[in-house]
PDB file of N, CA and C in Angstrom:
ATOM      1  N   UNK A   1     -77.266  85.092 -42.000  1.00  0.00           N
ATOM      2  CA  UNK A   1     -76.846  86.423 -41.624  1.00  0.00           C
ATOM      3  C   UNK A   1     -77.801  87.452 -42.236  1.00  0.00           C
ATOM      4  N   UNK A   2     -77.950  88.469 -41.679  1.00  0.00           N
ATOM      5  CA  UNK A   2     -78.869  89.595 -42.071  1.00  0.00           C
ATOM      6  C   UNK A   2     -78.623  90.533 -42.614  1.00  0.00           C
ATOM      7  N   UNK A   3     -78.957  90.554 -43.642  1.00  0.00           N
ATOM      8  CA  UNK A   3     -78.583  92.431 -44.420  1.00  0.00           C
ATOM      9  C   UNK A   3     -78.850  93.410 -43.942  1.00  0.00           C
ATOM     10  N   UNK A   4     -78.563  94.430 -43.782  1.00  0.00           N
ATOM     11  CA  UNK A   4     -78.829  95.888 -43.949  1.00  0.00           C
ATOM     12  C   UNK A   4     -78.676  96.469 -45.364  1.00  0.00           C
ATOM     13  N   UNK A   5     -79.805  97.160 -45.360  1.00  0.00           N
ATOM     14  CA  UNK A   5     -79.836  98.313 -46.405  1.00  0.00           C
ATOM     15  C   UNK A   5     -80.167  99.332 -45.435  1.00  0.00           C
ATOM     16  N   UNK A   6     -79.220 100.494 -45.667  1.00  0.00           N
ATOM     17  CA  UNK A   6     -79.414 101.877 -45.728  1.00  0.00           C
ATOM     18  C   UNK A   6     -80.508 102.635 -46.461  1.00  0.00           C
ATOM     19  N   UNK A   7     -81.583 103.279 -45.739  1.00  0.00           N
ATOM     20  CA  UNK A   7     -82.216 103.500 -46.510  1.00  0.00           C
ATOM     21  C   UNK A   7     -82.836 105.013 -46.833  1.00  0.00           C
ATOM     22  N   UNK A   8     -82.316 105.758 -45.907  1.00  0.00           N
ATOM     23  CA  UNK A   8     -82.015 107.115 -45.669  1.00  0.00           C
ATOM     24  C   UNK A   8     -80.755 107.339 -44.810  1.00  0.00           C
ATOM     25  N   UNK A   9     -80.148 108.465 -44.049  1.00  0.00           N
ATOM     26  CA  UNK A   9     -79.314 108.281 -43.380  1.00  0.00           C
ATOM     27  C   UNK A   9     -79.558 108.247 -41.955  1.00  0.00           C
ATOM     28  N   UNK A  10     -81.186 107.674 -41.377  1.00  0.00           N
ATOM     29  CA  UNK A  10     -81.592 107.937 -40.183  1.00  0.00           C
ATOM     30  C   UNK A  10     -82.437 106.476 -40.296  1.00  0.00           C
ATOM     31  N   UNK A  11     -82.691 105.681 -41.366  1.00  0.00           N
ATOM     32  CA  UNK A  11     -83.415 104.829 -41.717  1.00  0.00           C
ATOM     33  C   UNK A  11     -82.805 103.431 -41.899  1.00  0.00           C
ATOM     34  N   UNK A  12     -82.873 102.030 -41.542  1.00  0.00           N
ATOM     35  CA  UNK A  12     -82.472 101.025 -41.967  1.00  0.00           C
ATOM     36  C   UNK A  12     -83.420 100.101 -42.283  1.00  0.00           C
ATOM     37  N   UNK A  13     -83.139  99.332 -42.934  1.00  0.00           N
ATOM     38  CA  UNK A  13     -84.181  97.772 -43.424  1.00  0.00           C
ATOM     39  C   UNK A  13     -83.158  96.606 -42.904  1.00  0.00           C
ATOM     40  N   UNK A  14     -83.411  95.559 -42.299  1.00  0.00           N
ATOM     41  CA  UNK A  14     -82.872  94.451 -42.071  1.00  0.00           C
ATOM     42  C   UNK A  14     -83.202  93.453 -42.933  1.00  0.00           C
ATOM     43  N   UNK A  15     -83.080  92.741 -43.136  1.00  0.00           N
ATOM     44  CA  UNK A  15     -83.478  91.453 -43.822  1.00  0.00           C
ATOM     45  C   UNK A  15     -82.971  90.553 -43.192  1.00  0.00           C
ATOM     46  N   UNK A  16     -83.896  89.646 -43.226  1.00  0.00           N
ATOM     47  CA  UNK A  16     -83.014  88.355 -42.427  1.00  0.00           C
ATOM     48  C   UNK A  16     -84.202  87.321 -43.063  1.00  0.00           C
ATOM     49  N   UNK A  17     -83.998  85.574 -44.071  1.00  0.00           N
ATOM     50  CA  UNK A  17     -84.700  84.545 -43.983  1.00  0.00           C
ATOM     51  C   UNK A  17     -85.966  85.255 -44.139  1.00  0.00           C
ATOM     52  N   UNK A  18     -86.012  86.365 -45.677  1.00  0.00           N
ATOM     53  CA  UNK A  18     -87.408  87.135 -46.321  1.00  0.00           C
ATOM     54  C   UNK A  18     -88.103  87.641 -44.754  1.00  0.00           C
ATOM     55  N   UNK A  19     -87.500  87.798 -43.589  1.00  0.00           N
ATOM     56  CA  UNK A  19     -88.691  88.723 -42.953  1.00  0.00           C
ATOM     57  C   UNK A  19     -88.071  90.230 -42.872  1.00  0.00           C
ATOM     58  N   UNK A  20     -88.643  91.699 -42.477  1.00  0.00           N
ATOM     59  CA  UNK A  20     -88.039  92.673 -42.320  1.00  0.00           C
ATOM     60  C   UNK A  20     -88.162  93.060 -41.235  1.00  0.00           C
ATOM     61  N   UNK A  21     -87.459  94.239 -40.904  1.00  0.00           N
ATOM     62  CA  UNK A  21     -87.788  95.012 -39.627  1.00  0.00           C
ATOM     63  C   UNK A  21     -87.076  95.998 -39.870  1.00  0.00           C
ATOM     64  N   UNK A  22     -86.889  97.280 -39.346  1.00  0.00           N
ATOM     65  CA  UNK A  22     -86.438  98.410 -39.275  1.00  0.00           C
ATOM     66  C   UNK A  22     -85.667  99.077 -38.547  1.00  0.00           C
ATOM     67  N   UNK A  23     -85.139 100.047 -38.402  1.00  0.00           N
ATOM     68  CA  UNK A  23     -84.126 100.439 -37.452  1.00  0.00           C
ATOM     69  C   UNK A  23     -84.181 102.455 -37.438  1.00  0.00           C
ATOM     70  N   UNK A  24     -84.823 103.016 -36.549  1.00  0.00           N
ATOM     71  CA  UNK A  24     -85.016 104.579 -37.015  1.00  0.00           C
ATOM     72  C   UNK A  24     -84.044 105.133 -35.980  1.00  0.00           C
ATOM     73  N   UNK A  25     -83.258 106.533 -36.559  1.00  0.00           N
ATOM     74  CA  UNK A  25     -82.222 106.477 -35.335  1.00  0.00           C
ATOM     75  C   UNK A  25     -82.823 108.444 -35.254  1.00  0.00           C
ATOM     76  N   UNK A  26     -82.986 108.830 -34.413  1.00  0.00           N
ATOM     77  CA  UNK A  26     -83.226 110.443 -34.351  1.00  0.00           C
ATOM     78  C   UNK A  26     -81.773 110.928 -33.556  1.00  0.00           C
ATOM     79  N   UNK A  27     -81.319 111.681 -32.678  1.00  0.00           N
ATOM     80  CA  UNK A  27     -80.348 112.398 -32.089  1.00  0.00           C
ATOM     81  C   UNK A  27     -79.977 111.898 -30.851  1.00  0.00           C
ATOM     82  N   UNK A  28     -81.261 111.293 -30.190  1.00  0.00           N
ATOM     83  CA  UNK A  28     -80.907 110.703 -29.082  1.00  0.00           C
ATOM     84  C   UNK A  28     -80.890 109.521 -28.322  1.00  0.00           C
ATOM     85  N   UNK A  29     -81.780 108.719 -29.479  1.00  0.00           N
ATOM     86  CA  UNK A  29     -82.219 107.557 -29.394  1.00  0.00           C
ATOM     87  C   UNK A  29     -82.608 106.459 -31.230  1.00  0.00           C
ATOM     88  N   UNK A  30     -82.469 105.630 -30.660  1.00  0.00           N
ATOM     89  CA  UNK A  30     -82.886 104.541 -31.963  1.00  0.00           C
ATOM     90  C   UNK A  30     -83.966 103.998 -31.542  1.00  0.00           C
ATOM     91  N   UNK A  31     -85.237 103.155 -32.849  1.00  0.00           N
ATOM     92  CA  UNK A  31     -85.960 102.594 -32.054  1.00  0.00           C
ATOM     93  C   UNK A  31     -86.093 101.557 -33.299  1.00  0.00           C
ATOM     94  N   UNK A  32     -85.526 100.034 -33.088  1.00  0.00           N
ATOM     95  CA  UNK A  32     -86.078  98.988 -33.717  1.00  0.00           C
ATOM     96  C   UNK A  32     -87.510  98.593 -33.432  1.00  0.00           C
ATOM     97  N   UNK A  33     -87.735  98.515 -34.917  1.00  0.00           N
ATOM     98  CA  UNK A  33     -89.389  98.122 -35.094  1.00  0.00           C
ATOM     99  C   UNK A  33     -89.572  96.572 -35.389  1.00  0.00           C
ATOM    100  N   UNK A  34     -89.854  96.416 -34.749  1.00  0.00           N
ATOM    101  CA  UNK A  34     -89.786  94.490 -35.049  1.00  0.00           C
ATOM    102  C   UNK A  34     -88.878  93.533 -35.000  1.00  0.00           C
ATOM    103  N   UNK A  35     -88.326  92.334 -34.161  1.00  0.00           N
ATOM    104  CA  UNK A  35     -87.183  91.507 -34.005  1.00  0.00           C
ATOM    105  C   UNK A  35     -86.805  90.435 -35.043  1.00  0.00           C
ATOM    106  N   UNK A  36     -87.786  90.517 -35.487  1.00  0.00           N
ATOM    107  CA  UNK A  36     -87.089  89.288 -37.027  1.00  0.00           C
ATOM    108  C   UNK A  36     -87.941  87.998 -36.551  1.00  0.00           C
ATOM    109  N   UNK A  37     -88.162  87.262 -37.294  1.00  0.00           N
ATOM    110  CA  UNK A  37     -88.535  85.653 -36.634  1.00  0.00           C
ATOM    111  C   UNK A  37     -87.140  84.803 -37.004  1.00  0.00           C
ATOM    112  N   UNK A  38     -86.002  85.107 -36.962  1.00  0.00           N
ATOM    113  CA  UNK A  38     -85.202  84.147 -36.807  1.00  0.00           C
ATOM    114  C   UNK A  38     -83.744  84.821 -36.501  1.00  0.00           C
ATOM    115  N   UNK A  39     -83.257  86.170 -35.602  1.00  0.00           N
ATOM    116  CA  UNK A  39     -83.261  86.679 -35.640  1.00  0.00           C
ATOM    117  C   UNK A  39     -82.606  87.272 -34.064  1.00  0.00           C
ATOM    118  N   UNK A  40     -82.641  85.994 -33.082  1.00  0.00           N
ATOM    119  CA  UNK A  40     -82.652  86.397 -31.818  1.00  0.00           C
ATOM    120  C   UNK A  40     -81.395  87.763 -31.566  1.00  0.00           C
ATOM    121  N   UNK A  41     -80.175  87.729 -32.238  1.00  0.00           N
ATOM    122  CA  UNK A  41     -79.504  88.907 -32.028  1.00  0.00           C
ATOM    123  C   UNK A  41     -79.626  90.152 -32.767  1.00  0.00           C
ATOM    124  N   UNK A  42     -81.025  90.378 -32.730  1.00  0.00           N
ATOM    125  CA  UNK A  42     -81.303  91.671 -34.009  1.00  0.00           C
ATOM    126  C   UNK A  42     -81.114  92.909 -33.011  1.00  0.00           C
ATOM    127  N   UNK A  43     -81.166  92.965 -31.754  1.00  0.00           N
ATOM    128  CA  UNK A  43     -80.521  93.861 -31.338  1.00  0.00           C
ATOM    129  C   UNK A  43     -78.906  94.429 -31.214  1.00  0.00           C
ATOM    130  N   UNK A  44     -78.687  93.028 -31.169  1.00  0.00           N
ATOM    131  CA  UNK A  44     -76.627  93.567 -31.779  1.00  0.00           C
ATOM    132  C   UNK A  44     -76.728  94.129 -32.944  1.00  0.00           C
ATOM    133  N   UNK A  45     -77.269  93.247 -33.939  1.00  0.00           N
ATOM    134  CA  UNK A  45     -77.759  93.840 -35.173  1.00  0.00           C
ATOM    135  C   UNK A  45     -77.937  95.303 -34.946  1.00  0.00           C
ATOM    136  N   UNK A  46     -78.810  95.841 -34.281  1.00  0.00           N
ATOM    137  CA  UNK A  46     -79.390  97.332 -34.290  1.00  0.00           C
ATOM    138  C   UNK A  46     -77.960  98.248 -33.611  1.00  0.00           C
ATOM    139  N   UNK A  47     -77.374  97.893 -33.095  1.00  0.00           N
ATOM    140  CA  UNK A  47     -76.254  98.455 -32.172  1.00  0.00           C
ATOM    141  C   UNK A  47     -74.768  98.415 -32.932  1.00  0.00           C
ATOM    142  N   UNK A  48     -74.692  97.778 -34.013  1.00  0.00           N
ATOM    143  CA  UNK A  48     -73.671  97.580 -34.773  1.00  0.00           C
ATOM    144  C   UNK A  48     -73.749  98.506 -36.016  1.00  0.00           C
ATOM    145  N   UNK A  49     -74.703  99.434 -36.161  1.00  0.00           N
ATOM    146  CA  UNK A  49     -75.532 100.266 -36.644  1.00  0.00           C
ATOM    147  C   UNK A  49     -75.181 101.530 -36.046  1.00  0.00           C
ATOM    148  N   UNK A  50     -75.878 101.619 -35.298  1.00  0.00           N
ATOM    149  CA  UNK A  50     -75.645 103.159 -34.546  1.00  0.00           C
ATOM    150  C   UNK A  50     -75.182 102.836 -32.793  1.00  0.00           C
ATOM    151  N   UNK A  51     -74.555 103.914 -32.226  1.00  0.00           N
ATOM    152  CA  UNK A  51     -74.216 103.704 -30.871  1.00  0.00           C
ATOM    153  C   UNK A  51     -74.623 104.403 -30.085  1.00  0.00           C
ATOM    154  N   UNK A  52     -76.409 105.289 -30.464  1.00  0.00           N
ATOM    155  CA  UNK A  52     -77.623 105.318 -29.461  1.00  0.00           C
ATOM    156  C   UNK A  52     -77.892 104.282 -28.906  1.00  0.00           C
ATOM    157  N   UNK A  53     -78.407 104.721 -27.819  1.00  0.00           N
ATOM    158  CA  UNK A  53     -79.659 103.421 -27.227  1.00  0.00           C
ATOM    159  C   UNK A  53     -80.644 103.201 -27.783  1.00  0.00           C
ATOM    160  N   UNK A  54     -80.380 101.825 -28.188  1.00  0.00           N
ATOM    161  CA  UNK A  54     -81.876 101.133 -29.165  1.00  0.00           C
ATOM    162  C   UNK A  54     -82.765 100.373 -28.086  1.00  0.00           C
ATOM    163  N   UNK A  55     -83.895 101.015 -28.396  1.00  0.00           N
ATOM    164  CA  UNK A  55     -85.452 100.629 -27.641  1.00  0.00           C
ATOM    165  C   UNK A  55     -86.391  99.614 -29.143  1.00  0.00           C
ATOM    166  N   UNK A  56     -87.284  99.362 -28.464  1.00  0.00           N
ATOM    167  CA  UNK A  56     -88.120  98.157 -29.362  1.00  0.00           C
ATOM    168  C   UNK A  56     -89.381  98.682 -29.187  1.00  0.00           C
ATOM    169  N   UNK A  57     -89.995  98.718 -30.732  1.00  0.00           N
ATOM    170  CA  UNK A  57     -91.644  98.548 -30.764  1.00  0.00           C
ATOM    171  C   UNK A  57     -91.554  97.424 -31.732  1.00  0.00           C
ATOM    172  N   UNK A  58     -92.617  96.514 -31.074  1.00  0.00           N
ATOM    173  CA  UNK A  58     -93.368  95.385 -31.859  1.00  0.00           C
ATOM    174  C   UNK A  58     -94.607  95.954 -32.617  1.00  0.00           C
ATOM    175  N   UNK A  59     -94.824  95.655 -33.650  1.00  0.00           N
ATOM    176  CA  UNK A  59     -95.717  96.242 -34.356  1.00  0.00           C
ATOM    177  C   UNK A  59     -97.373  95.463 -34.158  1.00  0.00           C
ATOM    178  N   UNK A  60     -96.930  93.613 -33.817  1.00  0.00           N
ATOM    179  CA  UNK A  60     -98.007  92.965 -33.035  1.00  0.00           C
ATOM    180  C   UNK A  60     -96.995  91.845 -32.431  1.00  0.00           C
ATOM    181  N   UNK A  61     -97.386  90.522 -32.604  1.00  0.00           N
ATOM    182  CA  UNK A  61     -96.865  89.772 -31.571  1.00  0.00           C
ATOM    183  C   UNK A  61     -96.934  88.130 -32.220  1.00  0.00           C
ATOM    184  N   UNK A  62     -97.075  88.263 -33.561  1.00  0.00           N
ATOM    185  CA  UNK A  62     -96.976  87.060 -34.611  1.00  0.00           C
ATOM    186  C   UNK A  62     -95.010  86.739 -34.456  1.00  0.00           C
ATOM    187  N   UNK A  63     -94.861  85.367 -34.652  1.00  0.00           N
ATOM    188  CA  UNK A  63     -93.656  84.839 -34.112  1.00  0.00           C
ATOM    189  C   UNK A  63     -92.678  85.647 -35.204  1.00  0.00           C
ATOM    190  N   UNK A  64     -92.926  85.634 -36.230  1.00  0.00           N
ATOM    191  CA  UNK A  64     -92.124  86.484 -37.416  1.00  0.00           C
ATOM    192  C   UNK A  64     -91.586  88.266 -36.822  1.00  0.00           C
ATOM    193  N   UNK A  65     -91.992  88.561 -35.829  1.00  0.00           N
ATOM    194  CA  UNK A  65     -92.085  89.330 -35.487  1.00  0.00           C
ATOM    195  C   UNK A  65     -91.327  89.994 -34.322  1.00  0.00           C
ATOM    196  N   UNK A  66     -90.885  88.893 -33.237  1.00  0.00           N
ATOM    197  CA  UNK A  66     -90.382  89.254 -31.903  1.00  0.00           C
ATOM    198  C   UNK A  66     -89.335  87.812 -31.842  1.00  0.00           C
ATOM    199  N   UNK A  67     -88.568  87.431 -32.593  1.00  0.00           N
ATOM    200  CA  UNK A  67     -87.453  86.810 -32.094  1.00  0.00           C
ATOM    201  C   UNK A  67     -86.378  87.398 -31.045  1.00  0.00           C
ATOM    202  N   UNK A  68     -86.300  88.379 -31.513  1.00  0.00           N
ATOM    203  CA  UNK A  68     -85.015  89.320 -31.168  1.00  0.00           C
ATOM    204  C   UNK A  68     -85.485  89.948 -29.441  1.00  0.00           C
ATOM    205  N   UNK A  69     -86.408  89.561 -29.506  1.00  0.00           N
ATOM    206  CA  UNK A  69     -87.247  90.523 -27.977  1.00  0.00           C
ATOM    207  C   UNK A  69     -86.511  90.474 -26.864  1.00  0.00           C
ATOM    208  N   UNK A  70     -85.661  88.643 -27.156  1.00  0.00           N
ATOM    209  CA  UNK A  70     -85.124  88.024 -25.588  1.00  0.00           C
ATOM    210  C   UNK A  70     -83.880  89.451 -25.312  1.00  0.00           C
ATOM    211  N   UNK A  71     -83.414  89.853 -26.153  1.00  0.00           N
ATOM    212  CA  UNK A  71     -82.073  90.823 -25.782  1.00  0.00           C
ATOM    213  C   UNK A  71     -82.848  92.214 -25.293  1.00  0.00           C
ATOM    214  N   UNK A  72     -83.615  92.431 -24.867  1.00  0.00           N
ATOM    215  CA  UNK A  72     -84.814  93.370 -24.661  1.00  0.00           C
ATOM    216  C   UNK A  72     -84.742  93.322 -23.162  1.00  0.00           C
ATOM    217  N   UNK A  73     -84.882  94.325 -22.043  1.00  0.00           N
ATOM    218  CA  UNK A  73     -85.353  93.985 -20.888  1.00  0.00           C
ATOM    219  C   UNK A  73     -87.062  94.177 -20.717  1.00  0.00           C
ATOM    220  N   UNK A  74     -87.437  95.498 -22.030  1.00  0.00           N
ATOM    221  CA  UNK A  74     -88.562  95.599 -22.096  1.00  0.00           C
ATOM    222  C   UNK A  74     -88.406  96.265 -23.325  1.00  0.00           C
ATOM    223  N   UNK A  75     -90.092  96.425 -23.934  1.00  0.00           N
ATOM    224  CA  UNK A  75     -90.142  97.225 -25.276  1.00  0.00           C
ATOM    225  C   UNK A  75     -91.633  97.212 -25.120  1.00  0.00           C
ATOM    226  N   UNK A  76     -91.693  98.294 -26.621  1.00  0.00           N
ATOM    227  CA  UNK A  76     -93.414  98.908 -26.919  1.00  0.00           C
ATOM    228  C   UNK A  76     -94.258  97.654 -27.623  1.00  0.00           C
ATOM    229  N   UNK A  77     -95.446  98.199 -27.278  1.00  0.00           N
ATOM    230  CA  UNK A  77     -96.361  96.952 -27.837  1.00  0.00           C
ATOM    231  C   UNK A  77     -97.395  97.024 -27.382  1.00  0.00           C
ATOM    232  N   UNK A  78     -98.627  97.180 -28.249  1.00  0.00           N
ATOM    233  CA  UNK A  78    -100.550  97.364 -27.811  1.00  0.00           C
ATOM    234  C   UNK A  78    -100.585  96.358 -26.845  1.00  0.00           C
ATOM    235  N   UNK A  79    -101.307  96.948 -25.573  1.00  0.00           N
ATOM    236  CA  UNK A  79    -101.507  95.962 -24.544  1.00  0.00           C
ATOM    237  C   UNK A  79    -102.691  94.939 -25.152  1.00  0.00           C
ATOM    238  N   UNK A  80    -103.096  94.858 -26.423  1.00  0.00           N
ATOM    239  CA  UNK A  80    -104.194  94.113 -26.855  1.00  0.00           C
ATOM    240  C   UNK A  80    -103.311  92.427 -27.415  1.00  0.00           C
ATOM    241  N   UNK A  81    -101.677  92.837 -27.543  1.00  0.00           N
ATOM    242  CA  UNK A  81    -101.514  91.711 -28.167  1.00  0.00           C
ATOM    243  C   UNK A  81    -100.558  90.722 -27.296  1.00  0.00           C
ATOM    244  N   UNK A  82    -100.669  91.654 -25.728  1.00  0.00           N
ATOM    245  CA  UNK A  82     -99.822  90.938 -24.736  1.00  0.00           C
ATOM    246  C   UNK A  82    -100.206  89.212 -24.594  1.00  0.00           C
ATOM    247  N   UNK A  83    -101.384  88.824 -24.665  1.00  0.00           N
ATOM    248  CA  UNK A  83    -102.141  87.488 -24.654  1.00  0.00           C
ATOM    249  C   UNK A  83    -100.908  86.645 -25.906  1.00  0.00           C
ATOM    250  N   UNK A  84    -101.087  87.184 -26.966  1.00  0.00           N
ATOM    251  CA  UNK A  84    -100.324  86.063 -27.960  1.00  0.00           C
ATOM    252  C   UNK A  84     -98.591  86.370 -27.624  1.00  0.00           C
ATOM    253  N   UNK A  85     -98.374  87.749 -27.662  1.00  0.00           N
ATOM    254  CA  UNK A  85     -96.828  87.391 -26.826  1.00  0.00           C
ATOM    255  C   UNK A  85     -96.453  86.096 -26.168  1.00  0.00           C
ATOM    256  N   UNK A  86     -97.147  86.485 -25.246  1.00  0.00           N
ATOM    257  CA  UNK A  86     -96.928  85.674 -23.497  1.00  0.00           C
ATOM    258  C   UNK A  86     -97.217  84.084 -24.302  1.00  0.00           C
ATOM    259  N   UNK A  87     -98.059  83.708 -25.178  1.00  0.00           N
ATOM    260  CA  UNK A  87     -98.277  82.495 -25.821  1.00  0.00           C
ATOM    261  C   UNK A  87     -97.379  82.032 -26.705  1.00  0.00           C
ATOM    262  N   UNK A  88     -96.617  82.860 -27.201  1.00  0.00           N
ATOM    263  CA  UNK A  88     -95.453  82.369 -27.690  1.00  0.00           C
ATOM    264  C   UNK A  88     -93.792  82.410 -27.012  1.00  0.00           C
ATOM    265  N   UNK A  89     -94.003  82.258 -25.964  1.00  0.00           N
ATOM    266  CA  UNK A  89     -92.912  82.265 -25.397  1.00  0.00           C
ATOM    267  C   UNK A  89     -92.773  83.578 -24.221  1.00  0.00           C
ATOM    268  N   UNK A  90     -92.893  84.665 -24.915  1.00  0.00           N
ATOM    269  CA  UNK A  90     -92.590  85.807 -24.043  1.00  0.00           C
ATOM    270  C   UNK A  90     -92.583  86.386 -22.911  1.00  0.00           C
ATOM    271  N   UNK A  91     -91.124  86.511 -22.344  1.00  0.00           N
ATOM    272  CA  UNK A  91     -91.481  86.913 -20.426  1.00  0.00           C
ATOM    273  C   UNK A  91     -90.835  88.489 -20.616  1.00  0.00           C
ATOM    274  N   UNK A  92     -90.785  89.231 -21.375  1.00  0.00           N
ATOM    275  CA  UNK A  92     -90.061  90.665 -21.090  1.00  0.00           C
ATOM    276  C   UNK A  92     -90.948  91.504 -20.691  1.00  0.00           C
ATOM    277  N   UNK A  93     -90.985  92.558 -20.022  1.00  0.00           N
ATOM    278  CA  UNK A  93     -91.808  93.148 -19.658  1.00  0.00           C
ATOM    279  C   UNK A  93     -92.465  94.383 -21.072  1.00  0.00           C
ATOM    280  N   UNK A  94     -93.352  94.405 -21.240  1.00  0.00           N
ATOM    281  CA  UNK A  94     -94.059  95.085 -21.739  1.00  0.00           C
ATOM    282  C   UNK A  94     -94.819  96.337 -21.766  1.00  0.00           C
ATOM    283  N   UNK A  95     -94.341  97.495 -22.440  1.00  0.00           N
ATOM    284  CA  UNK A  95     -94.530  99.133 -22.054  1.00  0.00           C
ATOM    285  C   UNK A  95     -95.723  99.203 -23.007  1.00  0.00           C
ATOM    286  N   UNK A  96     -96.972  99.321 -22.652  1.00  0.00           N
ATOM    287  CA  UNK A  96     -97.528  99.648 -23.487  1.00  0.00           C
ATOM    288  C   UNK A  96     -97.783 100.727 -24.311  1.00  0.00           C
ATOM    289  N   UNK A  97     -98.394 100.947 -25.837  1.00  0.00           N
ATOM    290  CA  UNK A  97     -98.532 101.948 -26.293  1.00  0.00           C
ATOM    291  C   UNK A  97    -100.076 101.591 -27.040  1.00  0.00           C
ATOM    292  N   UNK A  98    -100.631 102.479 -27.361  1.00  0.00           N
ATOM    293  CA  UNK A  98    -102.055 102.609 -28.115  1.00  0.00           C
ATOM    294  C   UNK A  98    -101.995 103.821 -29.046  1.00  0.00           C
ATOM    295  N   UNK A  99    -102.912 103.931 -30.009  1.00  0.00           N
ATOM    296  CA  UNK A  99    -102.864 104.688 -31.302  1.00  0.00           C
ATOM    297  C   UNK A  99    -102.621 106.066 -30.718  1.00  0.00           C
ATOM    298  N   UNK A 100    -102.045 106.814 -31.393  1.00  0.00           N
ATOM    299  CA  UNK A 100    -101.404 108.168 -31.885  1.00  0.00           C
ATOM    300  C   UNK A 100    -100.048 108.563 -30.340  1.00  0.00           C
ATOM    301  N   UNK A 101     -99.651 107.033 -29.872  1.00  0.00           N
ATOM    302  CA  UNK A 101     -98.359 107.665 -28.764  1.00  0.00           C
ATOM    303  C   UNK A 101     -97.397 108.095 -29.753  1.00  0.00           C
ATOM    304  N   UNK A 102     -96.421 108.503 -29.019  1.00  0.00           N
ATOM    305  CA  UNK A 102     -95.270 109.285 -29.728  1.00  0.00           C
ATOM    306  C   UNK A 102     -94.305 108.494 -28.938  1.00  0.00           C
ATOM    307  N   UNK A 103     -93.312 108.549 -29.779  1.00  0.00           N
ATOM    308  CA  UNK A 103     -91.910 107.504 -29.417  1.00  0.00           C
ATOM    309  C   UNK A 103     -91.118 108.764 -29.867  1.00  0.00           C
ATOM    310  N   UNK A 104     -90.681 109.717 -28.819  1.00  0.00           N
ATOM    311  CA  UNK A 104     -89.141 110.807 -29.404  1.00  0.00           C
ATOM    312  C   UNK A 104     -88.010 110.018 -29.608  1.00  0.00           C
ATOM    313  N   UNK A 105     -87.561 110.347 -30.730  1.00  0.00           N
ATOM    314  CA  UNK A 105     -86.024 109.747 -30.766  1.00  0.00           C
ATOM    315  C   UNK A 105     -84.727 111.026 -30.728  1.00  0.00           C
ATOM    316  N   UNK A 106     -85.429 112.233 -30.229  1.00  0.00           N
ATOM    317  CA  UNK A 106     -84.392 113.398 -30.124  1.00  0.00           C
ATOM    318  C   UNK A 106     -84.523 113.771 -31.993  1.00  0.00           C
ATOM    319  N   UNK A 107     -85.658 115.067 -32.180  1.00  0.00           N
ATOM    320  CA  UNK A 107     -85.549 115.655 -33.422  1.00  0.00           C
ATOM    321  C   UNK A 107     -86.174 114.483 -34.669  1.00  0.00           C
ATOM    322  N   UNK A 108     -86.569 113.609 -34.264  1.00  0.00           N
ATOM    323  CA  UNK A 108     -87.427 112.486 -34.897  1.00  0.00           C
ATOM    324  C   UNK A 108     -88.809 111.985 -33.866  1.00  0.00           C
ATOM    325  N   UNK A 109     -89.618 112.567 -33.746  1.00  0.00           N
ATOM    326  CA  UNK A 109     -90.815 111.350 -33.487  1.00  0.00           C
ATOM    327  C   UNK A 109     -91.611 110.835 -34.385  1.00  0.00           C
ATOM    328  N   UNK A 110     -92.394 109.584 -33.495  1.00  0.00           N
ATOM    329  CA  UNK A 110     -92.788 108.794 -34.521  1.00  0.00           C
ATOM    330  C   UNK A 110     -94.057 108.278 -33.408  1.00  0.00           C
ATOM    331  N   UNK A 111     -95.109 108.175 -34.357  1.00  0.00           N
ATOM    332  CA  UNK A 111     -96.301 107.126 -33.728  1.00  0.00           C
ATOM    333  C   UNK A 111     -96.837 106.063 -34.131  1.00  0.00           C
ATOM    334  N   UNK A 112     -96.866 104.971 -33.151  1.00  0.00           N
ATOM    335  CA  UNK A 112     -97.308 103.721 -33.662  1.00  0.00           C
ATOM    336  C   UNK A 112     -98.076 103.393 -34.848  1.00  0.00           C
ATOM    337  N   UNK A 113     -99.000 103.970 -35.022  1.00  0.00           N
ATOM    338  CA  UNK A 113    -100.125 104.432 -36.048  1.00  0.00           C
ATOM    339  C   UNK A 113     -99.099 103.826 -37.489  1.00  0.00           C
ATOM    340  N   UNK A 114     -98.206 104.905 -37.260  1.00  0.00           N
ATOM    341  CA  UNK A 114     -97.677 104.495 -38.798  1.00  0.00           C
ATOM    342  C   UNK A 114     -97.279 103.219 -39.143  1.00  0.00           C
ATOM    343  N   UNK A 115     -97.315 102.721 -38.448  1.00  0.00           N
ATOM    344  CA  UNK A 115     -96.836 100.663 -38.561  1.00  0.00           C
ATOM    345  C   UNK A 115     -97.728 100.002 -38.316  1.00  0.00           C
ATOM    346  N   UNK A 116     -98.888 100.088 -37.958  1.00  0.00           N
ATOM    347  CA  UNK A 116     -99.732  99.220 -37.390  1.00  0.00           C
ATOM    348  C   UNK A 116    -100.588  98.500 -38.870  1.00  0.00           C
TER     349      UNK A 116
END
């Protein structure tokens, strides 16, 4: 089972089996940063949390990274790392983003940049 820590009141840390991932919630939206590598319901996870709509950025596409993706119909992710996705399993569709996009979460944005 996975922890949460609270880590501001807009901020979460997951833990799950030493990997992390994040959870940022602004006014109108949430956006989990990474699915866990073991982990496949880290989006209930994210939703049991707050009751915005949670969207996904992958930060790259290492298996530690996108367990959780399958509950995804799509999410963010450098079209540079679609190749190892798709090699580890992955059929969701993929929105790409590249350095300095902005992800609004309503009174919170955020750009990839800072995670990469």
């Amino acid at each position: 089972m996975a922890d949460i820590v609270q880590i501001n009141d807009t901020s979460w840390r997951i833990e799950d089996n030493g990997v992390r991932f994040f959870l940022l919630t602004g006014t109108e939206k949430a956006l989990l940063i990474d699915s866990g590598m073991k982990t496949p319901n880290a989006k209930q996870i994210a939703e049991s949390i707050t009751k915005l709509p949670v969207m996904l950025l992958n930060t790259h596409a290492d298996p530690d990274h996108i367990s959780g993706n399958g509950s995804f119909d799509y999410f963010y992710m450098h079209p540079d790392e679609e190749d190892i996705y798709r090699a580890h399993g992955g059929v969701e569709s993929i929105l790409p983003v590249k350095d300095n996009y902005i992800i609004d979460l309503g009174n919170k944005s955020t750009t990839n940049t800072a995670f990469l």
